[in-house]
Protein backbone atom coordinates (compact mmCIF):
# COMPACT_ATOMS: atom_id res chain seq x y z
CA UNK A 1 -11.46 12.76 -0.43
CA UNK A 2 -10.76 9.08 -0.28
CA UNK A 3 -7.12 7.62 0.89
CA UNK A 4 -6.15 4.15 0.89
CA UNK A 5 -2.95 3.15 1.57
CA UNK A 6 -0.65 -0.37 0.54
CA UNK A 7 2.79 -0.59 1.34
CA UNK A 8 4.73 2.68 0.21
CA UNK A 9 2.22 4.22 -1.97
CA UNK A 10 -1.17 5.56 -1.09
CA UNK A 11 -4.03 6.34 -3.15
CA UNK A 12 -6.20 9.66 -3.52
CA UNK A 13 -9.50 10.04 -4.57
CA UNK A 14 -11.21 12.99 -4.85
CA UNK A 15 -14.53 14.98 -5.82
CA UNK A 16 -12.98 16.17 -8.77
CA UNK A 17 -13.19 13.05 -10.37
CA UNK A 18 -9.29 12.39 -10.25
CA UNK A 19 -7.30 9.30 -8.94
CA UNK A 20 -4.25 9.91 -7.91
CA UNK A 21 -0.96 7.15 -6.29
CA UNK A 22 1.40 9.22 -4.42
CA UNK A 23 4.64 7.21 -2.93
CA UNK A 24 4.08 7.68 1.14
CA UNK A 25 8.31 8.51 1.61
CA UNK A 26 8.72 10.64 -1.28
CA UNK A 27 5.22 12.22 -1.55
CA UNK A 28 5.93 12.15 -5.39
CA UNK A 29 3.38 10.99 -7.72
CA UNK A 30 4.13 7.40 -9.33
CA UNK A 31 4.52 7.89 -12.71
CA UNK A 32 1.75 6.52 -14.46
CA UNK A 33 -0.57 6.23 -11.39
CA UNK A 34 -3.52 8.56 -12.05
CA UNK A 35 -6.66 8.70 -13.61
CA UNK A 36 -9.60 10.80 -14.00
CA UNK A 37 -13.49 8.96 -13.54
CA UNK A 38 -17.01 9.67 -14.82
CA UNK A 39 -17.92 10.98 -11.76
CA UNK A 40 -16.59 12.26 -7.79
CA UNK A 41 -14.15 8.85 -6.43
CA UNK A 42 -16.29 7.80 -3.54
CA UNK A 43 -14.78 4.30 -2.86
CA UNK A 44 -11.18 2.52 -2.94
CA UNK A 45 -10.70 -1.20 -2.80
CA UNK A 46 -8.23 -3.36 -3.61
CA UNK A 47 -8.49 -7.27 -4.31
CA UNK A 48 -7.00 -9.56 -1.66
CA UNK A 49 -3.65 -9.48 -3.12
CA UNK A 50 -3.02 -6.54 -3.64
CA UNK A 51 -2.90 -6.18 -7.36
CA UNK A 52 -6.17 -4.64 -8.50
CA UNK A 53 -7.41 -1.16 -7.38
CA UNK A 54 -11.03 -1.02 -7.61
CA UNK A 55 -12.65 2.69 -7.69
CA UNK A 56 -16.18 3.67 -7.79
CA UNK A 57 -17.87 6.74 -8.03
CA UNK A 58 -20.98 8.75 -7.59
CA UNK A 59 -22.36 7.73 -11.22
CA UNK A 60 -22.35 4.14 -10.38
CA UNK A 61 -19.56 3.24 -12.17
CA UNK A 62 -16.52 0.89 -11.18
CA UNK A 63 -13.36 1.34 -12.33
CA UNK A 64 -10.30 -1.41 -12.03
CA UNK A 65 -6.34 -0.86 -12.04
CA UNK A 66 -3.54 -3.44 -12.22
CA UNK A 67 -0.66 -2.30 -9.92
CA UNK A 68 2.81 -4.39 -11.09
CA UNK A 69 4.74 -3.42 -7.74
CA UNK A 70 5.72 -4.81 -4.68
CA UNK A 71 3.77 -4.83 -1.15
CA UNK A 72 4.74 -4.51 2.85
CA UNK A 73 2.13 -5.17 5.59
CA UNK A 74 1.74 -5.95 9.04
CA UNK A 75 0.08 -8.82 10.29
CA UNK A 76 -1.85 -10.25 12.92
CA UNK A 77 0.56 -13.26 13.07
CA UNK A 78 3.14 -10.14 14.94
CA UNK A 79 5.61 -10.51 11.21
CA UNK A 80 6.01 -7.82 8.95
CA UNK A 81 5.29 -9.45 5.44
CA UNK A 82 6.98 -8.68 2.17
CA UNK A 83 4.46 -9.41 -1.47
CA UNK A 84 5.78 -9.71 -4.90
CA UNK A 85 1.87 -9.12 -6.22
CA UNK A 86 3.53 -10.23 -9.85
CA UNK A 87 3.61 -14.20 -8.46
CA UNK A 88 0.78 -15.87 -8.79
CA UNK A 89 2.41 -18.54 -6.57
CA UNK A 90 4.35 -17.68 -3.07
CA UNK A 91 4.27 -14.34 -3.33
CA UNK A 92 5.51 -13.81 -0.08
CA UNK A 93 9.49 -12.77 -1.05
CA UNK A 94 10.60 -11.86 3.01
CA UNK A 95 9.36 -11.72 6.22
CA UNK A 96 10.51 -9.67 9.33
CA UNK A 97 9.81 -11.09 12.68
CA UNK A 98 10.58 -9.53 16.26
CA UNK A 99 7.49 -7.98 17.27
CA UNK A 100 5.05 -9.21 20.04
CA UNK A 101 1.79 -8.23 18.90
CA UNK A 102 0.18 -7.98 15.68
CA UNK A 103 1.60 -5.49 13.67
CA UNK A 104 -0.56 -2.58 12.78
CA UNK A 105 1.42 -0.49 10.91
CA UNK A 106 4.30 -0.33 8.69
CA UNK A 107 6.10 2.78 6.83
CA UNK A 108 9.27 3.32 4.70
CA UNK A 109 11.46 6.70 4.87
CA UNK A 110 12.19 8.73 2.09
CA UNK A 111 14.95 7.16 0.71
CA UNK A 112 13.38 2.87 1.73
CA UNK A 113 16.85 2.69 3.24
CA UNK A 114 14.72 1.97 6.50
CA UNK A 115 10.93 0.17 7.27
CA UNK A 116 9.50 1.06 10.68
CA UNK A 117 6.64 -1.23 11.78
CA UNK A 118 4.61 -0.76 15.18
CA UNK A 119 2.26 -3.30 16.70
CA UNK A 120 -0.41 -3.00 19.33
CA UNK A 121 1.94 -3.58 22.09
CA UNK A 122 3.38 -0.35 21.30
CA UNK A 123 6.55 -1.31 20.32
CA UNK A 124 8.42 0.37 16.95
CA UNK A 125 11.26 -1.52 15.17
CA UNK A 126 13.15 -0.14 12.56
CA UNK A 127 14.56 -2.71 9.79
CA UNK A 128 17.24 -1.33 8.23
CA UNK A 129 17.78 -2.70 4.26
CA UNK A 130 20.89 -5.02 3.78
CA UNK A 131 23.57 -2.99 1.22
CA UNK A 132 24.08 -5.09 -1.70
């Protein structure tokens, strides 16, 4: 099985030749978000921004999905950073600051009321999302 993960959803790959995106709080399928290859998923990829999953399996054949959604990451600069993968232009919507190391992970809970990143200092934050 192959798992790659981008901001709340992960993706699942297996050797029965299905694809599968799962959202990480609810552990629901995203509607939509799976497929079925030639052949057993043996790699996940996706393009620098974010917006094109790239699966290949054991027949040699490569496989390419557009994802319309939005992405959270860590980064090396120690800021949690916020994508809108739609813009083709600064795509960066928000970004979180307050850590003091790069940040090497970042999940939502079930309900994205609240982000918890960690970095490699070992410190955890937890943002909390503003009620509109």
């Amino acid at each position: 099985m192959k798992v790659f993960t981008l901001g709340a959803v992960f993706q699942v790959g297996n050797s029965k030749h299905h694809l599968q995106v799962v959202n990480i709080s609810t552990g629901k399928k995203v509607k939509g978000g799976s497929s079925k290859l030639t052949g057993r998923v043996l790699s996940l990829s996706f393009d620098a921004p974010g917006r094109i999953l790239w699966a290949g399996d054991d027949r040699g054949s490569i496989f390419s999905f557009l994802f319309d959604m939005a992405t959270v990451t860590g980064s090396e600069d120690t800021c949690v950073y916020f994508f809108d993968v739609e813009r083709n232009a600064k795509a960066i919507v928000n970004k979180l600051q307050g850590h003091g190391g790069p940040v090497l992970d970042v999940s939502f809970n079930c309900d994205e009321s609240l982000l918890a990143s960690a970095d490699s200092t070992g410190m955890v934050i937890i943002w909390r999302r503003e009620q509109k």
